[in-house]
PDB file of N, CA and C in Angstrom:
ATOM      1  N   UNK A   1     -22.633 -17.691 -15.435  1.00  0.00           N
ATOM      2  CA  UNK A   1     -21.737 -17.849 -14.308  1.00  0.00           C
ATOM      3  C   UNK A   1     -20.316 -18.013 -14.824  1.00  0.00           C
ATOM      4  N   UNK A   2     -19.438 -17.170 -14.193  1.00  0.00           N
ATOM      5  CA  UNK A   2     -17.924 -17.110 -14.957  1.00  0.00           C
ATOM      6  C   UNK A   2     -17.411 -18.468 -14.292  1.00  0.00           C
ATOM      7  N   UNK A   3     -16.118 -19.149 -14.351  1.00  0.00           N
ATOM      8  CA  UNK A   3     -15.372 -19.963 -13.940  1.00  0.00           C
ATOM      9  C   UNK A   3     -14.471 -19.654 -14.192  1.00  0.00           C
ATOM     10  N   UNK A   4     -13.350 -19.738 -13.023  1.00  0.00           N
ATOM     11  CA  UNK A   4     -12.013 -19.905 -13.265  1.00  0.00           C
ATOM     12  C   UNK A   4     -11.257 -21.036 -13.804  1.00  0.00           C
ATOM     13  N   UNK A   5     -10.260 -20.762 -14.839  1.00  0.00           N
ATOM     14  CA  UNK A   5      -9.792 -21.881 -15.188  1.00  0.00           C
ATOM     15  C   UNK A   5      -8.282 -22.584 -14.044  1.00  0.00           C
ATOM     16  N   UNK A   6      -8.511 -24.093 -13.749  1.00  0.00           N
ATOM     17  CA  UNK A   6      -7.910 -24.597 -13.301  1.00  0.00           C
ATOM     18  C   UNK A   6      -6.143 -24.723 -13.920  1.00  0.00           C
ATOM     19  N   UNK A   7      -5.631 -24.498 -12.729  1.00  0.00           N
ATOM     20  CA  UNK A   7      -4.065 -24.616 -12.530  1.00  0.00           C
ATOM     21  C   UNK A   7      -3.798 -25.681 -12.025  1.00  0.00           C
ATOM     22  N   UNK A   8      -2.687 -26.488 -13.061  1.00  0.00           N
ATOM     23  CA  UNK A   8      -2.013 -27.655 -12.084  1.00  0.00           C
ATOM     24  C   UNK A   8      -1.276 -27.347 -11.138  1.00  0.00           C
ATOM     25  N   UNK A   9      -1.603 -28.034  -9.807  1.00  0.00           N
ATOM     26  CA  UNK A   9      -0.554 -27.966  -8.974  1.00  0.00           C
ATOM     27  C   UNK A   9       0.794 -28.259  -9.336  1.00  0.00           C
ATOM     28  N   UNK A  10       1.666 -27.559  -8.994  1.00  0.00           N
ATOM     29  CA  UNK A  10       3.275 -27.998  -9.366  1.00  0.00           C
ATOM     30  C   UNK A  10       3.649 -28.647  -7.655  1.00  0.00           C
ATOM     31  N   UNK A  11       4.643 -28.891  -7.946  1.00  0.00           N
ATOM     32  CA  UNK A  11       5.467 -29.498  -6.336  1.00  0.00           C
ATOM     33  C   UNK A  11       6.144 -28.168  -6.169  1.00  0.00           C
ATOM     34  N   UNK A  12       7.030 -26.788  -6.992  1.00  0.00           N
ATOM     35  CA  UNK A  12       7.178 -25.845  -6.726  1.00  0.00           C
ATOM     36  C   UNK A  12       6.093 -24.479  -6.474  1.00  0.00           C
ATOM     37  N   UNK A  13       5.100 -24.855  -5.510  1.00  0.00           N
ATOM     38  CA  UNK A  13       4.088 -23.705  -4.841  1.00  0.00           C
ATOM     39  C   UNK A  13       4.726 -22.343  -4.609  1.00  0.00           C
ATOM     40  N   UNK A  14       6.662 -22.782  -3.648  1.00  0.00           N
ATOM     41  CA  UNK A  14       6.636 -21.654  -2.763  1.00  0.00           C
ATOM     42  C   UNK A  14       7.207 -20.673  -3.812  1.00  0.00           C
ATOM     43  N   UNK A  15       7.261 -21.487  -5.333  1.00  0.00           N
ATOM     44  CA  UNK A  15       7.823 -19.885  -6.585  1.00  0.00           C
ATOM     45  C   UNK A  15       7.251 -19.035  -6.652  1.00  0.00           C
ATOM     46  N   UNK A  16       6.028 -19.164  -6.555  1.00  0.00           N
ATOM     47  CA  UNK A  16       4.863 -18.963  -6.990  1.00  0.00           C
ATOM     48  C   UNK A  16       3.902 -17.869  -5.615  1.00  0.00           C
ATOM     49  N   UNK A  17       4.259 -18.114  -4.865  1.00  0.00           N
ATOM     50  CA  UNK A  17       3.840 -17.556  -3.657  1.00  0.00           C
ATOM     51  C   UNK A  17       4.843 -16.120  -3.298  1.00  0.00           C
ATOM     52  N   UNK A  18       3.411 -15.004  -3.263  1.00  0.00           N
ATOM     53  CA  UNK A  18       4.041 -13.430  -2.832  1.00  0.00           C
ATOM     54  C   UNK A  18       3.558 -13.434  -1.469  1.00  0.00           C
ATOM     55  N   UNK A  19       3.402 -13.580  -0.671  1.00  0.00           N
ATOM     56  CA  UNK A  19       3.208 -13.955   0.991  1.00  0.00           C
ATOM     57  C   UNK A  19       3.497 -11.983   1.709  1.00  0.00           C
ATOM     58  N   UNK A  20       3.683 -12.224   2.322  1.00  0.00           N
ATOM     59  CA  UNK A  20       3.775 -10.815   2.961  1.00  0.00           C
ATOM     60  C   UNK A  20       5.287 -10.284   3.226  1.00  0.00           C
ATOM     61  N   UNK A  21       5.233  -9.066   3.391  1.00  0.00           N
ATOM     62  CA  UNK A  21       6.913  -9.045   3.734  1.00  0.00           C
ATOM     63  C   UNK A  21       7.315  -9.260   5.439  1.00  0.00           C
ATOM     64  N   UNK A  22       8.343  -9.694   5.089  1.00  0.00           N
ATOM     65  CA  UNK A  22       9.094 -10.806   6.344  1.00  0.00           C
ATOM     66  C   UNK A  22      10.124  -9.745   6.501  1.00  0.00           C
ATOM     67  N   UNK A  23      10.891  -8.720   5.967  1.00  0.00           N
ATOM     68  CA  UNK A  23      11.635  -7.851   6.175  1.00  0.00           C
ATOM     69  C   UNK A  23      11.320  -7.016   7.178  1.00  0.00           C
ATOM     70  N   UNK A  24      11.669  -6.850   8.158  1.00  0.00           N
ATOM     71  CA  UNK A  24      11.194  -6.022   9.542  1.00  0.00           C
ATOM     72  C   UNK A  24      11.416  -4.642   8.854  1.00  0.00           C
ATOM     73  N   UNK A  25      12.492  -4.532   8.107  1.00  0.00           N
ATOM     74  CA  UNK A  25      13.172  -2.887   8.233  1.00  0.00           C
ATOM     75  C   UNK A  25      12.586  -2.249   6.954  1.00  0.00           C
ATOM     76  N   UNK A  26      12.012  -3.269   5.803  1.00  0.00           N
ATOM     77  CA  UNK A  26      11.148  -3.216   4.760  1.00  0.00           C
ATOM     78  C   UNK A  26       9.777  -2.329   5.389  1.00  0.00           C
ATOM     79  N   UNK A  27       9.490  -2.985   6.324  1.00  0.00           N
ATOM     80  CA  UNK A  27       7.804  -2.982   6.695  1.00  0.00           C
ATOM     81  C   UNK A  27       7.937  -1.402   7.929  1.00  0.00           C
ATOM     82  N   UNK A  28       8.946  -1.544   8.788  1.00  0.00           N
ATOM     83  CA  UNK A  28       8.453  -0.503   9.245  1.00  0.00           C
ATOM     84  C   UNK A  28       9.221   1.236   8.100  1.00  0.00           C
ATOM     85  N   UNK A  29      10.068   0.891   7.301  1.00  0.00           N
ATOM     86  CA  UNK A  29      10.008   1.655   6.219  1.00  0.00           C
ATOM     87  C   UNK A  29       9.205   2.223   5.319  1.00  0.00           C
ATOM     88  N   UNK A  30       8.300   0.952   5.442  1.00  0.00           N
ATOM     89  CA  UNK A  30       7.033   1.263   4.326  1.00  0.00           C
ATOM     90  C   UNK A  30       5.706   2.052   5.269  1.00  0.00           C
ATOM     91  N   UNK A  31       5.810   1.752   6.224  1.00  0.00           N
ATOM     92  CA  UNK A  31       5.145   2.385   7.462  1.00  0.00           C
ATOM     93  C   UNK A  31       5.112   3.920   7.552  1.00  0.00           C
ATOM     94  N   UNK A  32       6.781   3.945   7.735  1.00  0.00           N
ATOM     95  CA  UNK A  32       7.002   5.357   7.869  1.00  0.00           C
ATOM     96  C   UNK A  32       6.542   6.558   6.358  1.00  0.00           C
ATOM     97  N   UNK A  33       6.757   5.984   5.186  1.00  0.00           N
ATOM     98  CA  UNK A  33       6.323   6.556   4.453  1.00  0.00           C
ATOM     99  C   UNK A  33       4.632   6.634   3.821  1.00  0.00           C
ATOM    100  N   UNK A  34       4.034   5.768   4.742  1.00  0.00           N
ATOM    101  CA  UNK A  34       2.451   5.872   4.489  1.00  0.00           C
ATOM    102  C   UNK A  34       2.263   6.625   5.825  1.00  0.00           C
ATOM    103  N   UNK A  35       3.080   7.075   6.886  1.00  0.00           N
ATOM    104  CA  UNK A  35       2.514   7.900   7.517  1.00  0.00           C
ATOM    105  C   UNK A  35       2.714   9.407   7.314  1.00  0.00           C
ATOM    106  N   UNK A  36       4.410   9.471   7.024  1.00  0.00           N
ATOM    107  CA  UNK A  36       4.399  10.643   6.187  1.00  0.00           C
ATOM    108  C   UNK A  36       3.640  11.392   5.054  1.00  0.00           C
ATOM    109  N   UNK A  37       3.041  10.051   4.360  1.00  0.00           N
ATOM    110  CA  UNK A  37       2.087  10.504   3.211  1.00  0.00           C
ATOM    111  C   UNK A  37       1.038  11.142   3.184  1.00  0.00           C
ATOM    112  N   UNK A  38      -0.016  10.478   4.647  1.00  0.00           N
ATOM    113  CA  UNK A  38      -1.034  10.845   5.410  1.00  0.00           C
ATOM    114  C   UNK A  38      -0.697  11.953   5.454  1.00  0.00           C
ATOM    115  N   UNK A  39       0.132  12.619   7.071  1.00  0.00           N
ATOM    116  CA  UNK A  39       0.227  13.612   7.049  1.00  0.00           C
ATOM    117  C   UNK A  39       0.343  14.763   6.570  1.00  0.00           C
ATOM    118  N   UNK A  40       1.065  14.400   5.319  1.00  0.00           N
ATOM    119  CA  UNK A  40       1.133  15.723   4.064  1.00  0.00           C
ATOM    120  C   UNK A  40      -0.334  15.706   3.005  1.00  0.00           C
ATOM    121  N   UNK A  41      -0.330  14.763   3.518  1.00  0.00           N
ATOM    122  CA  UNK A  41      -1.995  15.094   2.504  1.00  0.00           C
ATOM    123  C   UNK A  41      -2.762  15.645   3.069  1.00  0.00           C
ATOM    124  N   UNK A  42      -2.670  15.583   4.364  1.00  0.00           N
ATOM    125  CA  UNK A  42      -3.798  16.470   5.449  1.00  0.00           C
ATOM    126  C   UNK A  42      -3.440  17.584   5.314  1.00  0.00           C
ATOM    127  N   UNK A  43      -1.980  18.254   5.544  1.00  0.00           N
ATOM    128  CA  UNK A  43      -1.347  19.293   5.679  1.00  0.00           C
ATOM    129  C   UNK A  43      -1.636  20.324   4.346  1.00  0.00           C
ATOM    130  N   UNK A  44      -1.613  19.615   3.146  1.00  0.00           N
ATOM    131  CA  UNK A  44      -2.084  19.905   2.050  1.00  0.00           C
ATOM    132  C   UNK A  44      -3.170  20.394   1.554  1.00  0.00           C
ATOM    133  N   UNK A  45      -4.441  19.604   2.298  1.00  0.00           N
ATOM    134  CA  UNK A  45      -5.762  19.622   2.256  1.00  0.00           C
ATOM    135  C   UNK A  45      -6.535  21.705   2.981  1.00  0.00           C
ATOM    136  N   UNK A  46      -5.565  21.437   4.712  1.00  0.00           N
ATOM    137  CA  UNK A  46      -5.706  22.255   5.528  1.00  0.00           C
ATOM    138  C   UNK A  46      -4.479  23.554   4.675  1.00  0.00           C
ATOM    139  N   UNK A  47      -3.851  23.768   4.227  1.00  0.00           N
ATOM    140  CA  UNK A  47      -3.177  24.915   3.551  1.00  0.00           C
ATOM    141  C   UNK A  47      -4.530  25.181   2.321  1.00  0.00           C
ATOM    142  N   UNK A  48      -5.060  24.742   1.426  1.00  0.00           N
ATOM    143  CA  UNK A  48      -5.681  24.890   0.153  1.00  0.00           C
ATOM    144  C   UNK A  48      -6.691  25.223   0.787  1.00  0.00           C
ATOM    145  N   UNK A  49      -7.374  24.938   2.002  1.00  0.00           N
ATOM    146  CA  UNK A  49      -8.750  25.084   2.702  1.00  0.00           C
ATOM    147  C   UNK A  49      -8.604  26.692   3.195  1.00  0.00           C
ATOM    148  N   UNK A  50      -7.329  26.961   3.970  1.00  0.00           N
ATOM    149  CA  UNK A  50      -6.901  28.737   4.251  1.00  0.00           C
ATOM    150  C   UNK A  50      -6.097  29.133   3.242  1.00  0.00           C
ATOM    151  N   UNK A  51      -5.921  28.728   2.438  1.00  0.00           N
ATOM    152  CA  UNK A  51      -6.138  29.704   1.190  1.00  0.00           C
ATOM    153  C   UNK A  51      -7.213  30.024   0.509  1.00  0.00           C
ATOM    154  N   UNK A  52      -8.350  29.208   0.238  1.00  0.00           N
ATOM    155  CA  UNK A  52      -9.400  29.242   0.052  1.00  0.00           C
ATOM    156  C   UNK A  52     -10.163  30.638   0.755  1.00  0.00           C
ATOM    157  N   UNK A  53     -10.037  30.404   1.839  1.00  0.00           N
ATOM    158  CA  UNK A  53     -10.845  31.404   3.266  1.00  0.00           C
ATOM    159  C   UNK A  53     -10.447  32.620   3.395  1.00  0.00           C
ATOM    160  N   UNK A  54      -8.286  32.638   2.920  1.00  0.00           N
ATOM    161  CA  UNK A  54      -8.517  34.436   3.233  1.00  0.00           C
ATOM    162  C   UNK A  54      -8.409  34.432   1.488  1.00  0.00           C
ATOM    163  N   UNK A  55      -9.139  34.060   0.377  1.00  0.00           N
ATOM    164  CA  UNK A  55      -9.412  34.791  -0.155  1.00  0.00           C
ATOM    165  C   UNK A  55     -11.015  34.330  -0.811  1.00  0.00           C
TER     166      UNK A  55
END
């Protein structure tokens, strides 16, 4: 059975803490480019699939 080895608590936690992003314009930025990403990967997928077919 593995164990993790214990960390002292410090009184500075919040250094130490990556929490989520709080940046509105960060997050829907990062949004926009995982949807763009999607889409071109599909777009990508469906071009290589009819190329595939007419030949």
């Amino acid at each position: 059975m593995n164990t993790l080895p214990m960390h002292q608590q410090s009184g500075h936690q919040s250094d130490k803490f990556n929490g989520p992003i709080l940046d509105r314009e960060k997050l829907r930025e990062g949004t926009y480019v995982a949807m763009l990403t999607a889409i071109g990967s599909v777009v990508l997928v469906l071009a290589v699939k009819a190329l595939y077919l007419a030949f």
